[in-house]
PDBML (XML) file of the C-alpha atoms, coordinates in Angstrom:
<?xml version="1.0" encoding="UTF-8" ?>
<PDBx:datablock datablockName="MODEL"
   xmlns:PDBx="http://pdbml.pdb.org/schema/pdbx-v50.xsd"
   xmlns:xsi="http://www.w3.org/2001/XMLSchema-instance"
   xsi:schemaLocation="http://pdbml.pdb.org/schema/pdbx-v50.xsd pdbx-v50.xsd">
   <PDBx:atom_siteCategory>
      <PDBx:atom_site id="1">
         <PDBx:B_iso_or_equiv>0.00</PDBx:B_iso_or_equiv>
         <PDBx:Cartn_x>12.893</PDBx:Cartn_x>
         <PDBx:Cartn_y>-2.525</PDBx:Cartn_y>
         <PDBx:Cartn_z>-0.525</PDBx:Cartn_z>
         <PDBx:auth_asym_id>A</PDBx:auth_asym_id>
         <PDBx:auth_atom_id>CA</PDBx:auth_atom_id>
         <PDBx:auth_comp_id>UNK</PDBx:auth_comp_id>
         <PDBx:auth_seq_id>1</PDBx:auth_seq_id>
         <PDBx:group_PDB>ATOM</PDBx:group_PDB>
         <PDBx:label_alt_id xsi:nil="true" />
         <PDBx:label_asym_id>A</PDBx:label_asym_id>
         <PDBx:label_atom_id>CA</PDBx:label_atom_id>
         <PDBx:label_comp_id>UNK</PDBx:label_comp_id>
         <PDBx:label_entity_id>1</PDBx:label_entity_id>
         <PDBx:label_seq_id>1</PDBx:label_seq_id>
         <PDBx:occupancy>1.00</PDBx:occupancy>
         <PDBx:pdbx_PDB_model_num>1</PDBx:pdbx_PDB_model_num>
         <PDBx:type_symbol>C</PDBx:type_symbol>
      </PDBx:atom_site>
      <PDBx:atom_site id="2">
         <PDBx:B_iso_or_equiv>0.00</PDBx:B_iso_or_equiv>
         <PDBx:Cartn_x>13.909</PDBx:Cartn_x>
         <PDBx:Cartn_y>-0.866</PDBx:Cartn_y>
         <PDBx:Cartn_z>3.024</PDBx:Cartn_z>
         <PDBx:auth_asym_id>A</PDBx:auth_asym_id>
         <PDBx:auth_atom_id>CA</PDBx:auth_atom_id>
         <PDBx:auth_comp_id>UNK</PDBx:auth_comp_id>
         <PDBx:auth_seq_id>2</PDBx:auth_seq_id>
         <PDBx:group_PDB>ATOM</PDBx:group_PDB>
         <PDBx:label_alt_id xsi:nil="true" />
         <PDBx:label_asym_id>A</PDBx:label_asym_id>
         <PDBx:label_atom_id>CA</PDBx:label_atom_id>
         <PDBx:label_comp_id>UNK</PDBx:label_comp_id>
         <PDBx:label_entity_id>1</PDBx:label_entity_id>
         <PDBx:label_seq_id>2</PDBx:label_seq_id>
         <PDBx:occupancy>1.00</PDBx:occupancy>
         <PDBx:pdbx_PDB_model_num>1</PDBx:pdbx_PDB_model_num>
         <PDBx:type_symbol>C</PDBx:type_symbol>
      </PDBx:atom_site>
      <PDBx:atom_site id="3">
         <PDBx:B_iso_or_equiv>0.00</PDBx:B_iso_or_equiv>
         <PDBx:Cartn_x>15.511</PDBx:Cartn_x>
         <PDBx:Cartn_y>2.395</PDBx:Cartn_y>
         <PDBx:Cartn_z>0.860</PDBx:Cartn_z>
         <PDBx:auth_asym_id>A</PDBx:auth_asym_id>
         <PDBx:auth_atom_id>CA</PDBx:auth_atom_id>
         <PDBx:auth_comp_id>UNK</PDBx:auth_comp_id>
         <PDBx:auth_seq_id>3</PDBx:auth_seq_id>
         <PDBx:group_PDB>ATOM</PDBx:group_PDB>
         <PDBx:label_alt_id xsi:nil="true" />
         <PDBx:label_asym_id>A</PDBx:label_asym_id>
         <PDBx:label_atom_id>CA</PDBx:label_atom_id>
         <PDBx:label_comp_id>UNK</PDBx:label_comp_id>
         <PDBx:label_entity_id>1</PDBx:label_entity_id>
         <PDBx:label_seq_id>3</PDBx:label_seq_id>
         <PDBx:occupancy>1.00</PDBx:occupancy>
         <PDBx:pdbx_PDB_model_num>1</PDBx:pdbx_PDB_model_num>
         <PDBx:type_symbol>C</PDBx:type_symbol>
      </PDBx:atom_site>
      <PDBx:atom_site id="4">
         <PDBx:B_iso_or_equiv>0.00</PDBx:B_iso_or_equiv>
         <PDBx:Cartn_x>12.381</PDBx:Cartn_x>
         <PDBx:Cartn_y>3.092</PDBx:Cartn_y>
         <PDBx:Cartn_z>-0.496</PDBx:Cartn_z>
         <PDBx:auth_asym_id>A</PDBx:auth_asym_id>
         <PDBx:auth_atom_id>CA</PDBx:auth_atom_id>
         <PDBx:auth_comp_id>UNK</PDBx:auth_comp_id>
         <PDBx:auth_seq_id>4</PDBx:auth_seq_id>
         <PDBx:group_PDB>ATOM</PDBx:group_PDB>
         <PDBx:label_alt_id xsi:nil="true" />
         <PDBx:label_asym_id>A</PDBx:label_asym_id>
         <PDBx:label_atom_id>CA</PDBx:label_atom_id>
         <PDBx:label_comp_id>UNK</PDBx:label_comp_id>
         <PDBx:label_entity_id>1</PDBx:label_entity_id>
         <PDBx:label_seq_id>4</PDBx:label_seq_id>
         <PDBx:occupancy>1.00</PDBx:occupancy>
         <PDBx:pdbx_PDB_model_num>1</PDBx:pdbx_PDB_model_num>
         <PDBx:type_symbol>C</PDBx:type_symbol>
      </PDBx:atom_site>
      <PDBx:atom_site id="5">
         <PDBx:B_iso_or_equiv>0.00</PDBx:B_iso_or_equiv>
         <PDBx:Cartn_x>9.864</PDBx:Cartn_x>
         <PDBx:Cartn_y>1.964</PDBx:Cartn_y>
         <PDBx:Cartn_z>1.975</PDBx:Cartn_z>
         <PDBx:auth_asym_id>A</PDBx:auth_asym_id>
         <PDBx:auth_atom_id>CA</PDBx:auth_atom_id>
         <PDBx:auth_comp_id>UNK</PDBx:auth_comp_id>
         <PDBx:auth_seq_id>5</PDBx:auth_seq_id>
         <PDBx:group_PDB>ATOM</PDBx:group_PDB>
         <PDBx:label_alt_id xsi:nil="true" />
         <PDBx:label_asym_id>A</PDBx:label_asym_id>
         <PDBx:label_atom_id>CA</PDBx:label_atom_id>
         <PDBx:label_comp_id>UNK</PDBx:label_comp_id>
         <PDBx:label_entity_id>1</PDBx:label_entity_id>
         <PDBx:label_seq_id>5</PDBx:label_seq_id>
         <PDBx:occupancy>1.00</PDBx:occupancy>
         <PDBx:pdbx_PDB_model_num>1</PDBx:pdbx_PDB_model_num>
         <PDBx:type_symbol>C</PDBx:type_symbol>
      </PDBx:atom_site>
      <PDBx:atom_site id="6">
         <PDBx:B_iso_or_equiv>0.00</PDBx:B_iso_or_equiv>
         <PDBx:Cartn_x>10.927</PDBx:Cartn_x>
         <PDBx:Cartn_y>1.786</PDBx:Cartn_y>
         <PDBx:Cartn_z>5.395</PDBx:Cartn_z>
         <PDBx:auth_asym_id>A</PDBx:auth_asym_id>
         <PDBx:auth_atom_id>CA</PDBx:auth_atom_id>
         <PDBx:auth_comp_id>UNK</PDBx:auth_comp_id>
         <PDBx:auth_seq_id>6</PDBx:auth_seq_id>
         <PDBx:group_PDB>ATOM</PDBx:group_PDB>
         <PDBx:label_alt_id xsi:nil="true" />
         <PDBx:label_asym_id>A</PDBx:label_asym_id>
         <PDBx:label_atom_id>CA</PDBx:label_atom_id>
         <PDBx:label_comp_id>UNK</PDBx:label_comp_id>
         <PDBx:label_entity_id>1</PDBx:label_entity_id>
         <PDBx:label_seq_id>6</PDBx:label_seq_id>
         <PDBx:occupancy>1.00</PDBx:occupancy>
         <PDBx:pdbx_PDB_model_num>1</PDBx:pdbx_PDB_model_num>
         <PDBx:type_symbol>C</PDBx:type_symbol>
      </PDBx:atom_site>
      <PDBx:atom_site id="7">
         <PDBx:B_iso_or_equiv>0.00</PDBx:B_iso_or_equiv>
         <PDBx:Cartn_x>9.544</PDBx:Cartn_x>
         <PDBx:Cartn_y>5.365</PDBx:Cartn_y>
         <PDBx:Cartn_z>5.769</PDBx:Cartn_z>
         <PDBx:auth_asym_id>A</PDBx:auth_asym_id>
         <PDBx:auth_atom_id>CA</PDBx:auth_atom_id>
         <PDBx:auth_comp_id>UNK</PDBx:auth_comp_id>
         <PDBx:auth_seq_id>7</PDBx:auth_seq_id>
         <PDBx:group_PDB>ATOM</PDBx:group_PDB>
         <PDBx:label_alt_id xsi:nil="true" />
         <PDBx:label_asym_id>A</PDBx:label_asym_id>
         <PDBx:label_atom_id>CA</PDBx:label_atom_id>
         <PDBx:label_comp_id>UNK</PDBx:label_comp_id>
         <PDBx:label_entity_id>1</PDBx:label_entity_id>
         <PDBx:label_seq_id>7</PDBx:label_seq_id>
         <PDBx:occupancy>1.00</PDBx:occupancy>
         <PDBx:pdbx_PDB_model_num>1</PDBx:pdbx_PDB_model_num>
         <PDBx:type_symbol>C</PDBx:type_symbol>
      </PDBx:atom_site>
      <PDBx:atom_site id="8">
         <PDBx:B_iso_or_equiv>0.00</PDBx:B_iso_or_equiv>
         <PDBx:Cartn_x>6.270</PDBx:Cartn_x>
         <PDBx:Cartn_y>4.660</PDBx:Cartn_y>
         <PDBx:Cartn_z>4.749</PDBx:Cartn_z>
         <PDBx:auth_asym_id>A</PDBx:auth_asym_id>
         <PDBx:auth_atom_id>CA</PDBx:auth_atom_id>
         <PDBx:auth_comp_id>UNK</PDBx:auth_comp_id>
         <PDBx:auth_seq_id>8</PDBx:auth_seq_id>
         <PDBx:group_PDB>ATOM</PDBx:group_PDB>
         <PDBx:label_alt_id xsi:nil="true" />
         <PDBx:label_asym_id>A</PDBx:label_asym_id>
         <PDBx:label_atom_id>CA</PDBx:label_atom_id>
         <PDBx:label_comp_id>UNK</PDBx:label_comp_id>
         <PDBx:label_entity_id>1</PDBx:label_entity_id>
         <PDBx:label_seq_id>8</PDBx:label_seq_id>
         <PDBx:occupancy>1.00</PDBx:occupancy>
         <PDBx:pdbx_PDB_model_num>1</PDBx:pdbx_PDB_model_num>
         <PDBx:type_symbol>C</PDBx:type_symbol>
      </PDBx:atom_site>
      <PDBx:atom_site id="9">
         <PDBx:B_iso_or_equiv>0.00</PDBx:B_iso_or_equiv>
         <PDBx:Cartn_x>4.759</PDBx:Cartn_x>
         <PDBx:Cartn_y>3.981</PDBx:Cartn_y>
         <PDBx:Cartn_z>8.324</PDBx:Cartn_z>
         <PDBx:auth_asym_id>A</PDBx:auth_asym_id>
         <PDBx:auth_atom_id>CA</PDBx:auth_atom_id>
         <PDBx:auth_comp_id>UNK</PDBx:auth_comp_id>
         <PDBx:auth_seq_id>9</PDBx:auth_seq_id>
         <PDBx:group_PDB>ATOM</PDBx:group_PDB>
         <PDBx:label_alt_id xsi:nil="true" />
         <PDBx:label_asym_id>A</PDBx:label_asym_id>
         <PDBx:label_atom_id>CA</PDBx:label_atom_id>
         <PDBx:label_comp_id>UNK</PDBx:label_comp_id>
         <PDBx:label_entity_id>1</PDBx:label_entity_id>
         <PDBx:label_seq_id>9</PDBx:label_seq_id>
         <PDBx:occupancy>1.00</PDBx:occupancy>
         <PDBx:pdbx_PDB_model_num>1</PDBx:pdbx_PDB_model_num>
         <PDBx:type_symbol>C</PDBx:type_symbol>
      </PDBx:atom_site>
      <PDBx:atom_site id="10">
         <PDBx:B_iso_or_equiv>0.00</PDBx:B_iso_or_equiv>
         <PDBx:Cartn_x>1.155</PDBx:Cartn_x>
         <PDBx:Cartn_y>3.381</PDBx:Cartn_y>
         <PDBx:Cartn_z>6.179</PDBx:Cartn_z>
         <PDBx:auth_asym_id>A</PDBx:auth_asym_id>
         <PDBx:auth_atom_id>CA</PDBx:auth_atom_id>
         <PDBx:auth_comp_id>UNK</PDBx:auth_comp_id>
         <PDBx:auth_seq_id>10</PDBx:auth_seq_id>
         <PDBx:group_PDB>ATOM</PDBx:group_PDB>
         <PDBx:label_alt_id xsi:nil="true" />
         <PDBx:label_asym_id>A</PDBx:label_asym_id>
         <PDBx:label_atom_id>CA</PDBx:label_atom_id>
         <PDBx:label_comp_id>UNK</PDBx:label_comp_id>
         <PDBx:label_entity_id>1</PDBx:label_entity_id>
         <PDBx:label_seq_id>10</PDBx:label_seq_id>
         <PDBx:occupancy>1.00</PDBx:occupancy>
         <PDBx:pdbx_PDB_model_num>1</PDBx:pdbx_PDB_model_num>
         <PDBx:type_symbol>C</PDBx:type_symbol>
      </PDBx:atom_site>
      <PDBx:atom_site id="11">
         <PDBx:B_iso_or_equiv>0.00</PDBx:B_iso_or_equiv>
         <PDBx:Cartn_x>2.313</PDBx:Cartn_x>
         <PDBx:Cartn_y>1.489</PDBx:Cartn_y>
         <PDBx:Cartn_z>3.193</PDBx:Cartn_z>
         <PDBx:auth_asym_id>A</PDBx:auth_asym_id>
         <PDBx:auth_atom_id>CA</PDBx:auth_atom_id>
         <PDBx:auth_comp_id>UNK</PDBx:auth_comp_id>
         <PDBx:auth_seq_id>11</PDBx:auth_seq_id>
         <PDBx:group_PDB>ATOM</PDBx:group_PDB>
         <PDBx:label_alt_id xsi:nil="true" />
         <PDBx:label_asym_id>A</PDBx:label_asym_id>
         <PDBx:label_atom_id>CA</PDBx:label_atom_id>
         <PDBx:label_comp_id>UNK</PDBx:label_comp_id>
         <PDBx:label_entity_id>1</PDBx:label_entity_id>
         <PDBx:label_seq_id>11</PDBx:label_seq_id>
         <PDBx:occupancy>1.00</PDBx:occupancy>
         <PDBx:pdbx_PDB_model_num>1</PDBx:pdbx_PDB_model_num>
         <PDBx:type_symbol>C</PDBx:type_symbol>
      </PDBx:atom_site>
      <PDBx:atom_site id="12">
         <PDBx:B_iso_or_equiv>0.00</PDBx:B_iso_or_equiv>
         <PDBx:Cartn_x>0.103</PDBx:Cartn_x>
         <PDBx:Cartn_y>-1.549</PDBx:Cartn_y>
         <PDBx:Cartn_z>3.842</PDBx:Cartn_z>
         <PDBx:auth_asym_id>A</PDBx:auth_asym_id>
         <PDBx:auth_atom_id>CA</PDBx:auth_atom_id>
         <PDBx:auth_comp_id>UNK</PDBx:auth_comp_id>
         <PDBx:auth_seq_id>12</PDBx:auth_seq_id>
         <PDBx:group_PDB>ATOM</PDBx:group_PDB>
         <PDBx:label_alt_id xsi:nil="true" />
         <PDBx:label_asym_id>A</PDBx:label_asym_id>
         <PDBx:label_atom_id>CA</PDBx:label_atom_id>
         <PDBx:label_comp_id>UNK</PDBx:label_comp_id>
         <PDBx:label_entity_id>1</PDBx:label_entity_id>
         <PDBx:label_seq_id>12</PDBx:label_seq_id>
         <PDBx:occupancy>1.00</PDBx:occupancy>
         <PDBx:pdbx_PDB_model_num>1</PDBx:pdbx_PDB_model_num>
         <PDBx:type_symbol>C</PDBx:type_symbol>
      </PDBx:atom_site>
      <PDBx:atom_site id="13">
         <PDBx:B_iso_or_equiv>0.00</PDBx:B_iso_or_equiv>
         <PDBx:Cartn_x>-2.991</PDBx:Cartn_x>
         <PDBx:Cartn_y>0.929</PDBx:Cartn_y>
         <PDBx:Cartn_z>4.207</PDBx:Cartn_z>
         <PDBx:auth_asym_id>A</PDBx:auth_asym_id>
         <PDBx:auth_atom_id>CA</PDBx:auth_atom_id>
         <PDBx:auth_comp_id>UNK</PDBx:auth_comp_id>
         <PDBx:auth_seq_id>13</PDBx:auth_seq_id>
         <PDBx:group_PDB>ATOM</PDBx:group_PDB>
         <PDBx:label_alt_id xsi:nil="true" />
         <PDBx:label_asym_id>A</PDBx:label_asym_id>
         <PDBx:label_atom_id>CA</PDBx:label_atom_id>
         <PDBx:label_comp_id>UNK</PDBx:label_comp_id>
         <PDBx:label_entity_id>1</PDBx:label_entity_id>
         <PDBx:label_seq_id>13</PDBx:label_seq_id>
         <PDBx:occupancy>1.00</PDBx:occupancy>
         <PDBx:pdbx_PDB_model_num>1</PDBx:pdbx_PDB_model_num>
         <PDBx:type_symbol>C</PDBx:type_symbol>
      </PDBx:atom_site>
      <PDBx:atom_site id="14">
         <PDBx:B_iso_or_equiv>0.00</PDBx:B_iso_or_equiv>
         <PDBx:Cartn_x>-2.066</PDBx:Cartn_x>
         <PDBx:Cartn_y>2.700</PDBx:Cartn_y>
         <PDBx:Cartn_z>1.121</PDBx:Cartn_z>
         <PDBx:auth_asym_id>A</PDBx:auth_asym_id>
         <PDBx:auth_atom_id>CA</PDBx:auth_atom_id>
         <PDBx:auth_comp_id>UNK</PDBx:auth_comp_id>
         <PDBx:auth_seq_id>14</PDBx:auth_seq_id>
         <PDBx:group_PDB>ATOM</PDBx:group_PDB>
         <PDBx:label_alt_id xsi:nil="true" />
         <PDBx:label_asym_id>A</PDBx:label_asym_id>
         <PDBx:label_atom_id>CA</PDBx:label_atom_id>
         <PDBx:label_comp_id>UNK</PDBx:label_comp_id>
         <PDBx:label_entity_id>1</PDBx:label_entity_id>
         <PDBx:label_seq_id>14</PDBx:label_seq_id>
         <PDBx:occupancy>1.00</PDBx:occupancy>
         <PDBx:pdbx_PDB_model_num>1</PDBx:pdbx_PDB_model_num>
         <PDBx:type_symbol>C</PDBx:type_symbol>
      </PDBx:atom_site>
      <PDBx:atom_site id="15">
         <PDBx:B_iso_or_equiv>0.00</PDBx:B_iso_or_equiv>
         <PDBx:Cartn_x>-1.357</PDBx:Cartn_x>
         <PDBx:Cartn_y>-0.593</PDBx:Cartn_y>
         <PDBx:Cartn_z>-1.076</PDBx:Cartn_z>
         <PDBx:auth_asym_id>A</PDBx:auth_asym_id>
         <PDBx:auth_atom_id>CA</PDBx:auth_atom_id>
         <PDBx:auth_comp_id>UNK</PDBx:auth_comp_id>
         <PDBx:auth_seq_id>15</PDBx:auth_seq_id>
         <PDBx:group_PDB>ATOM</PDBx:group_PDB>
         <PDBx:label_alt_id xsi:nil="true" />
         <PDBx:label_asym_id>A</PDBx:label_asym_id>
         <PDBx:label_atom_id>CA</PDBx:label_atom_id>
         <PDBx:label_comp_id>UNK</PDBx:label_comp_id>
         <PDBx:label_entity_id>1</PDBx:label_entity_id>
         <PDBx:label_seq_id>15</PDBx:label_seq_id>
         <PDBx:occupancy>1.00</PDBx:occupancy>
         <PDBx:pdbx_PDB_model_num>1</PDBx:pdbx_PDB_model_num>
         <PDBx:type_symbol>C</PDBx:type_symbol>
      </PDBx:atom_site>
      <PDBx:atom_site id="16">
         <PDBx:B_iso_or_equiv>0.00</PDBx:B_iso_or_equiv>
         <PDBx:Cartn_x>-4.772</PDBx:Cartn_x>
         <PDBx:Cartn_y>-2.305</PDBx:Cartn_y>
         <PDBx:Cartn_z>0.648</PDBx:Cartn_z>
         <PDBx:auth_asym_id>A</PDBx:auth_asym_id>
         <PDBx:auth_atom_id>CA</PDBx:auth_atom_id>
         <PDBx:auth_comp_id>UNK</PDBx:auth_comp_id>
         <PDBx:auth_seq_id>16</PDBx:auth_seq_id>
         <PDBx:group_PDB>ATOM</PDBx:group_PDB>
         <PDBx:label_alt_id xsi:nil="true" />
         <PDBx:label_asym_id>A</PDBx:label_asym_id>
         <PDBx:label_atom_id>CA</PDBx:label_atom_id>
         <PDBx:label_comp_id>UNK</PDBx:label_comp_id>
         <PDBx:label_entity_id>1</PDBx:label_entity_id>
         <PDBx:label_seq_id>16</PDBx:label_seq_id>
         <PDBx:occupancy>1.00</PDBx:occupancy>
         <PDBx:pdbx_PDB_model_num>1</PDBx:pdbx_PDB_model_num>
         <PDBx:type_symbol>C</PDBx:type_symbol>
      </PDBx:atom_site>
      <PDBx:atom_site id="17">
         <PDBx:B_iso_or_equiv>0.00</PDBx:B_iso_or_equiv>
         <PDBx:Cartn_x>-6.890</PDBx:Cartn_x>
         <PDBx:Cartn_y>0.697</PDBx:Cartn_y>
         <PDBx:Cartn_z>-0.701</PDBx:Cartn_z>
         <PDBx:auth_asym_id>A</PDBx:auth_asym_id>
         <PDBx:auth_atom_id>CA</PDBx:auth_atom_id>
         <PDBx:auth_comp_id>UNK</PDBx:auth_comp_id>
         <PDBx:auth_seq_id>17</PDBx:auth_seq_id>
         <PDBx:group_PDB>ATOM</PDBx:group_PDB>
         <PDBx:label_alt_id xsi:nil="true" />
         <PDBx:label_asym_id>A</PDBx:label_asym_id>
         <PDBx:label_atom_id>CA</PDBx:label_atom_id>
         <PDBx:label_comp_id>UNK</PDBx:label_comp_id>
         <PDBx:label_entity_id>1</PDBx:label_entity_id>
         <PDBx:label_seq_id>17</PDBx:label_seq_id>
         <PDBx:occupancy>1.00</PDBx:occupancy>
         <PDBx:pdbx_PDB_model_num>1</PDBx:pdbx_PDB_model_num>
         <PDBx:type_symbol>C</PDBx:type_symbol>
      </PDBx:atom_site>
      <PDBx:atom_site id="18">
         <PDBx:B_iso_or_equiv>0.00</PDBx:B_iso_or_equiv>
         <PDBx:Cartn_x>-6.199</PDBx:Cartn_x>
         <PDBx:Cartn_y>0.115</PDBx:Cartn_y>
         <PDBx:Cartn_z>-4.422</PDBx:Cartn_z>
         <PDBx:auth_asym_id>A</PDBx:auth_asym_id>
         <PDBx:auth_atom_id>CA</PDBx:auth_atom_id>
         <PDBx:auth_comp_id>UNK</PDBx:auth_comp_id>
         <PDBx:auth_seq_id>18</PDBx:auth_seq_id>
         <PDBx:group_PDB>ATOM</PDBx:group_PDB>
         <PDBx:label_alt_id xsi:nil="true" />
         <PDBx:label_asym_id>A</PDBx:label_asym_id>
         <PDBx:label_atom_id>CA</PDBx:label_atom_id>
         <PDBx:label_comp_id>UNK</PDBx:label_comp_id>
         <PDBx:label_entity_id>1</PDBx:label_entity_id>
         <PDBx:label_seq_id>18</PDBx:label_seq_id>
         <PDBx:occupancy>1.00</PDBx:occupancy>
         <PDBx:pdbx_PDB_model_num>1</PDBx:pdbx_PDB_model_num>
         <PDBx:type_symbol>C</PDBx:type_symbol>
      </PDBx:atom_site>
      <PDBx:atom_site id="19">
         <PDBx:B_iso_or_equiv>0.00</PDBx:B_iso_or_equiv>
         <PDBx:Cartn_x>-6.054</PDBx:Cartn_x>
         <PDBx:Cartn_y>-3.176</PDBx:Cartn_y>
         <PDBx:Cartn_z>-4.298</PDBx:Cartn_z>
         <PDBx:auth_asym_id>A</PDBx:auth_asym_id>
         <PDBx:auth_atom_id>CA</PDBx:auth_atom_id>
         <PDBx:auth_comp_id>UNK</PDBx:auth_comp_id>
         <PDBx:auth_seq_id>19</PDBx:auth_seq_id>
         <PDBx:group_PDB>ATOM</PDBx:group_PDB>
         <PDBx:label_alt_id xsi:nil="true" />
         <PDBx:label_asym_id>A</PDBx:label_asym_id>
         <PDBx:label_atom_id>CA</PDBx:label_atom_id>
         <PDBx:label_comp_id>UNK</PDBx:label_comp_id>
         <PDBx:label_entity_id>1</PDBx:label_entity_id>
         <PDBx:label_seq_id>19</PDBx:label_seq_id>
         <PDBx:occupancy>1.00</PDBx:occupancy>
         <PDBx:pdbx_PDB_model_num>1</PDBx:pdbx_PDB_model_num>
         <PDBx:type_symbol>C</PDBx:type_symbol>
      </PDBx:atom_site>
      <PDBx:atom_site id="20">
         <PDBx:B_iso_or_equiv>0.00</PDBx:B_iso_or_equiv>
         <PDBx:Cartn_x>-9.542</PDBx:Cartn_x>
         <PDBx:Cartn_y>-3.144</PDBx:Cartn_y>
         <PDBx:Cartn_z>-2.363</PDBx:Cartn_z>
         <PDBx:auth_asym_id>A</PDBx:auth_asym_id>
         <PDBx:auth_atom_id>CA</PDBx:auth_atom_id>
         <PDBx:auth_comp_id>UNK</PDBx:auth_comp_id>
         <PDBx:auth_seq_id>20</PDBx:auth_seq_id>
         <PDBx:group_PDB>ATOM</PDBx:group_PDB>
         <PDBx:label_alt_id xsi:nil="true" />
         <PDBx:label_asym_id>A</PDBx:label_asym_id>
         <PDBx:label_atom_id>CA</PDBx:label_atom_id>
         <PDBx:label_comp_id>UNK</PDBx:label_comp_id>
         <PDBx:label_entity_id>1</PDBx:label_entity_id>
         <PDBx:label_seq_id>20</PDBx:label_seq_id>
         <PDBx:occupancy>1.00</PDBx:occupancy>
         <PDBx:pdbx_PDB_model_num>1</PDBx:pdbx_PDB_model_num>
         <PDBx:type_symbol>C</PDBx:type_symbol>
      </PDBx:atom_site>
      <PDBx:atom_site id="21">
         <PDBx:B_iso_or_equiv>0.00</PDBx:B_iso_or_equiv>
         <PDBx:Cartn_x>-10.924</PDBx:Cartn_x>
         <PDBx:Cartn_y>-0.637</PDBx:Cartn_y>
         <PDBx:Cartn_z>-5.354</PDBx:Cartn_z>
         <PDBx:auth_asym_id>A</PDBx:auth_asym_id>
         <PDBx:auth_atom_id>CA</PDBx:auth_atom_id>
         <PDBx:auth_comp_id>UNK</PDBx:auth_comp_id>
         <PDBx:auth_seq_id>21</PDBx:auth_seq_id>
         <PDBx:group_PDB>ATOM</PDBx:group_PDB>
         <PDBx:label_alt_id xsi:nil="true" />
         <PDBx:label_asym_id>A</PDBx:label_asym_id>
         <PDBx:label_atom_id>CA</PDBx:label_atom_id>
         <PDBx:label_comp_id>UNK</PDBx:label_comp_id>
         <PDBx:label_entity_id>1</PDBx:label_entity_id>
         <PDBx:label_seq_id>21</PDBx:label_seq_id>
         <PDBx:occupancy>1.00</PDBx:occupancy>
         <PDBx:pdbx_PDB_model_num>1</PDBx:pdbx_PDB_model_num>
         <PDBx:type_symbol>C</PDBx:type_symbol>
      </PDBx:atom_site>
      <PDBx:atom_site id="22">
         <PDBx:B_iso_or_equiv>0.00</PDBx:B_iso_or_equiv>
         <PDBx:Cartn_x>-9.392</PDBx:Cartn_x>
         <PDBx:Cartn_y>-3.536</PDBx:Cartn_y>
         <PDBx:Cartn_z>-7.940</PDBx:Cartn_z>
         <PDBx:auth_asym_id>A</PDBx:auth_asym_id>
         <PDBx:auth_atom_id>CA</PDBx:auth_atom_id>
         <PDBx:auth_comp_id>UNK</PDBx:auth_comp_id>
         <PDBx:auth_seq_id>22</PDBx:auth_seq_id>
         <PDBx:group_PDB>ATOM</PDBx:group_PDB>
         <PDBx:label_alt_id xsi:nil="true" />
         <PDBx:label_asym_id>A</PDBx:label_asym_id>
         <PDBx:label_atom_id>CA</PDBx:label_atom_id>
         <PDBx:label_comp_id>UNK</PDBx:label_comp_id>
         <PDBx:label_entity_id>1</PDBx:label_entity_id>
         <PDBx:label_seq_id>22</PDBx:label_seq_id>
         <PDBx:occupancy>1.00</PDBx:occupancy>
         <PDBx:pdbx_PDB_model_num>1</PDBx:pdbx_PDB_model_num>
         <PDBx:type_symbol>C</PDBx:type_symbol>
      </PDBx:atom_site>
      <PDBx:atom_site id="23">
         <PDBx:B_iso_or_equiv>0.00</PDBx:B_iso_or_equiv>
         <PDBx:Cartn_x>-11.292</PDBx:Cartn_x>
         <PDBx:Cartn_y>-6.422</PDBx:Cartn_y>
         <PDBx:Cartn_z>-6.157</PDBx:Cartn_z>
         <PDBx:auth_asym_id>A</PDBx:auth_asym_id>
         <PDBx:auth_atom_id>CA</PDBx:auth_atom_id>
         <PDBx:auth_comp_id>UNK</PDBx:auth_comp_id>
         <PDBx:auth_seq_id>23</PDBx:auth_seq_id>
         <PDBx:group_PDB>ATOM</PDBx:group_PDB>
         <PDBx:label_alt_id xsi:nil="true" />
         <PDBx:label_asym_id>A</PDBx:label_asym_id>
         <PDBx:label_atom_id>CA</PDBx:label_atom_id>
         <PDBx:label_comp_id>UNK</PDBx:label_comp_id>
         <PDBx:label_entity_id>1</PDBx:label_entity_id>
         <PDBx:label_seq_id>23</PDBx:label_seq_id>
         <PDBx:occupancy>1.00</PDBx:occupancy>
         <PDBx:pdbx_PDB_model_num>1</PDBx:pdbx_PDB_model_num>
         <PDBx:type_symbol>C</PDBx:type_symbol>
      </PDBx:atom_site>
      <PDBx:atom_site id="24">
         <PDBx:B_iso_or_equiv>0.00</PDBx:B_iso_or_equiv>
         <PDBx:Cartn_x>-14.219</PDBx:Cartn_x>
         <PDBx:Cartn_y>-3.873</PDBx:Cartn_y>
         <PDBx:Cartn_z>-6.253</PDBx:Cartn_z>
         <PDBx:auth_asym_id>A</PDBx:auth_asym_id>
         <PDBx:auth_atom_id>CA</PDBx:auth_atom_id>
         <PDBx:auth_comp_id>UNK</PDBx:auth_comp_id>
         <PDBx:auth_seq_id>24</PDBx:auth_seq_id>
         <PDBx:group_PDB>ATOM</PDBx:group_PDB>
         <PDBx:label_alt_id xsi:nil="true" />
         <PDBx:label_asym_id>A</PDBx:label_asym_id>
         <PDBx:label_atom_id>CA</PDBx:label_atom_id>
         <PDBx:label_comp_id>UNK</PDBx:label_comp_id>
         <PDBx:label_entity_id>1</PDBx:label_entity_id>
         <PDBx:label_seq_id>24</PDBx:label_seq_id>
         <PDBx:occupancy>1.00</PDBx:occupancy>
         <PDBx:pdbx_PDB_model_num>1</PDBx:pdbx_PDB_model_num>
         <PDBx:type_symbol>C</PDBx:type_symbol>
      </PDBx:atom_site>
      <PDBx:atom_site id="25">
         <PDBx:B_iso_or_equiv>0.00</PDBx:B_iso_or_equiv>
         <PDBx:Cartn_x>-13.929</PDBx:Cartn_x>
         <PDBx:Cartn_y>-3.925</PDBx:Cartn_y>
         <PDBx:Cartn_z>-9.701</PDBx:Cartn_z>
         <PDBx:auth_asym_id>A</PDBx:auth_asym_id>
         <PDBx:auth_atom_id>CA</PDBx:auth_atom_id>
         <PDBx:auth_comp_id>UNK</PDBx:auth_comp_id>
         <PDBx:auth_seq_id>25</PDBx:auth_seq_id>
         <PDBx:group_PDB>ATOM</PDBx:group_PDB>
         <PDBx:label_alt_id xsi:nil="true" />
         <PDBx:label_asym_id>A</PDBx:label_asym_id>
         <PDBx:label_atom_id>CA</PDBx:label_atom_id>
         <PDBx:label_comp_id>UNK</PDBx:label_comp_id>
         <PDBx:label_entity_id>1</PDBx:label_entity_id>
         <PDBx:label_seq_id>25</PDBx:label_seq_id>
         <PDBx:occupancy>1.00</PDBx:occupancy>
         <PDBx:pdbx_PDB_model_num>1</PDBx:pdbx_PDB_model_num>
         <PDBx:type_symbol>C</PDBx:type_symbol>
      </PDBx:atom_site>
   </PDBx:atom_siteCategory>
</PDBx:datablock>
């Protein structure tokens, strides 16, 4: 989805750290 994310230089980080918190969980 390069129009919406291919400005997000720390998408992986981002996603990672809720889906971290879910595995938490």
């Amino acid at each position: 989805h390069a129009s919406q994310t291919s400005h997000m230089d720390t998408l992986e980080d981002f996603v990672k750290g809720w889906l971290a918190m879910n595995a938490q969980a």
